[in-house]
C-alpha atoms as a PDB file:
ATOM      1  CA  UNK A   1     -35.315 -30.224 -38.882  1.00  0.00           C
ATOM      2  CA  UNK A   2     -34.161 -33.892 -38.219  1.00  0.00           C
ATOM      3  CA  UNK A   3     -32.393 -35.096 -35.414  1.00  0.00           C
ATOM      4  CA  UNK A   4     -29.154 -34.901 -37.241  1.00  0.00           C
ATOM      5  CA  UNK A   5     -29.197 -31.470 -37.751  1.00  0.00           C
ATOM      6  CA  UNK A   6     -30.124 -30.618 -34.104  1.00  0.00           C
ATOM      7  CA  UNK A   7     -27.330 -32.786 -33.493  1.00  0.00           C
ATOM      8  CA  UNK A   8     -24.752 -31.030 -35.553  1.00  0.00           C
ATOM      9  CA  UNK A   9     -25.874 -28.033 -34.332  1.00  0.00           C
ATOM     10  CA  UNK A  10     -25.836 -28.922 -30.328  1.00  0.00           C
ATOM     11  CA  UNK A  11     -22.011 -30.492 -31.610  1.00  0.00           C
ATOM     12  CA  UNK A  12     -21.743 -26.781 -33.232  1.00  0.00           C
ATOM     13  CA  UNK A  13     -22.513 -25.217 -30.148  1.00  0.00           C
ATOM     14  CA  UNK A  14     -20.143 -27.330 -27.624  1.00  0.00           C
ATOM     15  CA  UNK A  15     -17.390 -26.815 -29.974  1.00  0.00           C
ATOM     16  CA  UNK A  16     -17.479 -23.443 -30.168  1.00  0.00           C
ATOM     17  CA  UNK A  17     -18.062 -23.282 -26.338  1.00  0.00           C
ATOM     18  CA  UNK A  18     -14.878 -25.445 -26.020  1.00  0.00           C
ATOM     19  CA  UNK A  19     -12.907 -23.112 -28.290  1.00  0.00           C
ATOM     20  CA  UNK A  20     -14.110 -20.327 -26.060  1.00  0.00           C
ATOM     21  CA  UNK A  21     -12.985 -21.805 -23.074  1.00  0.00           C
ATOM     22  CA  UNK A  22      -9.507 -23.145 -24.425  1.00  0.00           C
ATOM     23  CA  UNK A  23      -9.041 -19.469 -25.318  1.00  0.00           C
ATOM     24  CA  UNK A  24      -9.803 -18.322 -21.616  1.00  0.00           C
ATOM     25  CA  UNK A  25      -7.957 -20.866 -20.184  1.00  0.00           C
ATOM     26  CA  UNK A  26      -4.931 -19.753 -22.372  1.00  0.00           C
ATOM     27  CA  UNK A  27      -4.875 -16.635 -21.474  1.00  0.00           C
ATOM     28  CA  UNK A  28      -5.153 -17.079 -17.817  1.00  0.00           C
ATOM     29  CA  UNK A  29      -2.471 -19.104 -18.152  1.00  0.00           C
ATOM     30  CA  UNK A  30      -0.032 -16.317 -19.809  1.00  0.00           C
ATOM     31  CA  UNK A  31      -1.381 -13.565 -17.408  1.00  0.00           C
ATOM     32  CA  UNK A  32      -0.142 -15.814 -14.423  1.00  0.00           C
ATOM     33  CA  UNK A  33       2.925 -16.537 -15.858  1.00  0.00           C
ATOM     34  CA  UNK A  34       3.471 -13.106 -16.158  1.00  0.00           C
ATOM     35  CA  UNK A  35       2.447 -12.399 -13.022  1.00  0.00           C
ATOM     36  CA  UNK A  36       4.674 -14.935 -11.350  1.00  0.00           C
ATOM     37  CA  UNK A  37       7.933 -13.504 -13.585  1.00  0.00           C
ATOM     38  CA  UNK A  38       7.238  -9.883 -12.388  1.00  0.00           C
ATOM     39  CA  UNK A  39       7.152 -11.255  -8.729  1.00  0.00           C
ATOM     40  CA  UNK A  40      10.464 -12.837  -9.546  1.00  0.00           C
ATOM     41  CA  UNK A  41      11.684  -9.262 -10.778  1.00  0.00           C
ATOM     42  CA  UNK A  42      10.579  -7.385  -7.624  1.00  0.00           C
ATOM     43  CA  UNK A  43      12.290 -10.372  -5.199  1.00  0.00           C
ATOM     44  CA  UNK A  44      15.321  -9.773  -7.337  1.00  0.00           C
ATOM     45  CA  UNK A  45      15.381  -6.473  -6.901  1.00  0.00           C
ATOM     46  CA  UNK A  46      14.591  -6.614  -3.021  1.00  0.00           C
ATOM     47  CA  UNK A  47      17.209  -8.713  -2.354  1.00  0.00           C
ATOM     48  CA  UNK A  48      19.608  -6.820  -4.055  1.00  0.00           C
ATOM     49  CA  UNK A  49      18.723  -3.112  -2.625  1.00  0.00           C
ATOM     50  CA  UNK A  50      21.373  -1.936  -0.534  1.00  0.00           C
ATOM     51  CA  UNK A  51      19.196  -1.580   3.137  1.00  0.00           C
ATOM     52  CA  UNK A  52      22.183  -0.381   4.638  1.00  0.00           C
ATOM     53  CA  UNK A  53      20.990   3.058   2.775  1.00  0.00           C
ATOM     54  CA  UNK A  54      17.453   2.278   3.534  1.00  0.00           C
ATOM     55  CA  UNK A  55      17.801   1.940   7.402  1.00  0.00           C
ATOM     56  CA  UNK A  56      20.069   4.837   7.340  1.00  0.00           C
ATOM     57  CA  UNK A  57      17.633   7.148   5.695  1.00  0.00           C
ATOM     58  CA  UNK A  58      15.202   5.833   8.396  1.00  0.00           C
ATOM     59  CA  UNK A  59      17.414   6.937  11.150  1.00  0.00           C
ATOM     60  CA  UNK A  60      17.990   9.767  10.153  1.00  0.00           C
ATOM     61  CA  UNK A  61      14.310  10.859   9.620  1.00  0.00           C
ATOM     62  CA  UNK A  62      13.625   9.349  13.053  1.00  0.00           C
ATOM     63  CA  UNK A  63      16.148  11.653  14.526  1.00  0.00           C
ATOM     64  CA  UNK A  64      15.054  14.985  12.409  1.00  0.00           C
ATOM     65  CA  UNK A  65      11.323  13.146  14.042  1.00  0.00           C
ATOM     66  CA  UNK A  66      12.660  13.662  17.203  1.00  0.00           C
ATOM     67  CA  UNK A  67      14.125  17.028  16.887  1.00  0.00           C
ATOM     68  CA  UNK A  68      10.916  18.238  15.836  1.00  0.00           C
ATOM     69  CA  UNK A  69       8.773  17.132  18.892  1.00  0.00           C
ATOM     70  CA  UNK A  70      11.464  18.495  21.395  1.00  0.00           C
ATOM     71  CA  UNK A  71      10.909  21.930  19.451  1.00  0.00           C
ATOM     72  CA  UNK A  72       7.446  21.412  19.929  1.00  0.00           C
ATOM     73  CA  UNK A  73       7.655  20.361  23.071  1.00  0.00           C
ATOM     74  CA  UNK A  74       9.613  23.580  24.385  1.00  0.00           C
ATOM     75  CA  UNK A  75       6.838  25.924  22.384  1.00  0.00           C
ATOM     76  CA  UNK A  76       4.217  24.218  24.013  1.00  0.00           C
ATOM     77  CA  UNK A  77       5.828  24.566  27.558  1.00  0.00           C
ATOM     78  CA  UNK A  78       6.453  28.595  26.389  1.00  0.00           C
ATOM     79  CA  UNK A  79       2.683  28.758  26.282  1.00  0.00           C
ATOM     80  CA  UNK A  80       1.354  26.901  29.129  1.00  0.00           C
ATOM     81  CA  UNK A  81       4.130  29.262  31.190  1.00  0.00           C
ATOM     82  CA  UNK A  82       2.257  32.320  29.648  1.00  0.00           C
ATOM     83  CA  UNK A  83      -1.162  31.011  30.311  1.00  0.00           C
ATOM     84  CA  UNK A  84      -0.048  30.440  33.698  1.00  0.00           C
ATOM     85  CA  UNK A  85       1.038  34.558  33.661  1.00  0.00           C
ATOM     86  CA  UNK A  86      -1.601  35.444  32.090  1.00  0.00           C
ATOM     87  CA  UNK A  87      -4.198  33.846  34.674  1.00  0.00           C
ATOM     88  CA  UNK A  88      -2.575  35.179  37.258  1.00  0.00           C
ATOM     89  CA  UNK A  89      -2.437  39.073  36.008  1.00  0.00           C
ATOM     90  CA  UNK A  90      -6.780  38.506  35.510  1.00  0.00           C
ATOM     91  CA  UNK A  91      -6.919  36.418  38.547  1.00  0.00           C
ATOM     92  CA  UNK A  92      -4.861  37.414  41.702  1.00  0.00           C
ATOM     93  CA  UNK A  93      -6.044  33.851  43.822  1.00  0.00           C
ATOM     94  CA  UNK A  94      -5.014  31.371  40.865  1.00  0.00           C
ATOM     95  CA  UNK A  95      -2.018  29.417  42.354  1.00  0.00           C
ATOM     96  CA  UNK A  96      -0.509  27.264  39.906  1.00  0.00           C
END
């Protein structure tokens, strides 16, 4: 092999590695642009939502929230009163 044909062929190689990298680059390039219009979508679409709905849907699953516990609440003070019984038919000297 002469030095012109290693040449060519080291020119062959960097070529093709320049191809390969145009072709990366490229398509990085249309993967972020798609990237940025979909974030342009979902801003659109934020700023357009109606929160009024949103923050009313949270209220009222904050107050259903709240309903809940103070249902709990009452069970749980059901029970501690009948524990309190309870200890005090087994043990005559438990004061609460």
């Amino acid at each position: 092999m002469t030095n012109e044909s290693i040449l060519l062929a080291i020119l062959a190689v960097l070529a093709l590695i320049l191809l390969l990298i145009g072709a990366a680059l490229t398509f990085l390039v249309k993967a972020m642009r798609a990237q940025r219009a979909e974030q342009q979508a979902m801003r659109r679409v934020v700023s357009n939502m109606d929160w009024s709905t949103v923050f009313s849907n949270m209220q009222a699953h904050g107050k259903e929230s709240v309903r809940i516990l103070d249902i709990i609440d009452k069970r749980l003070q059901k029970l501690e009163a009948l524990e309190k019984i309870q200890l005090t038919q087994t043990n005559p000297d438990f004061r609460a």
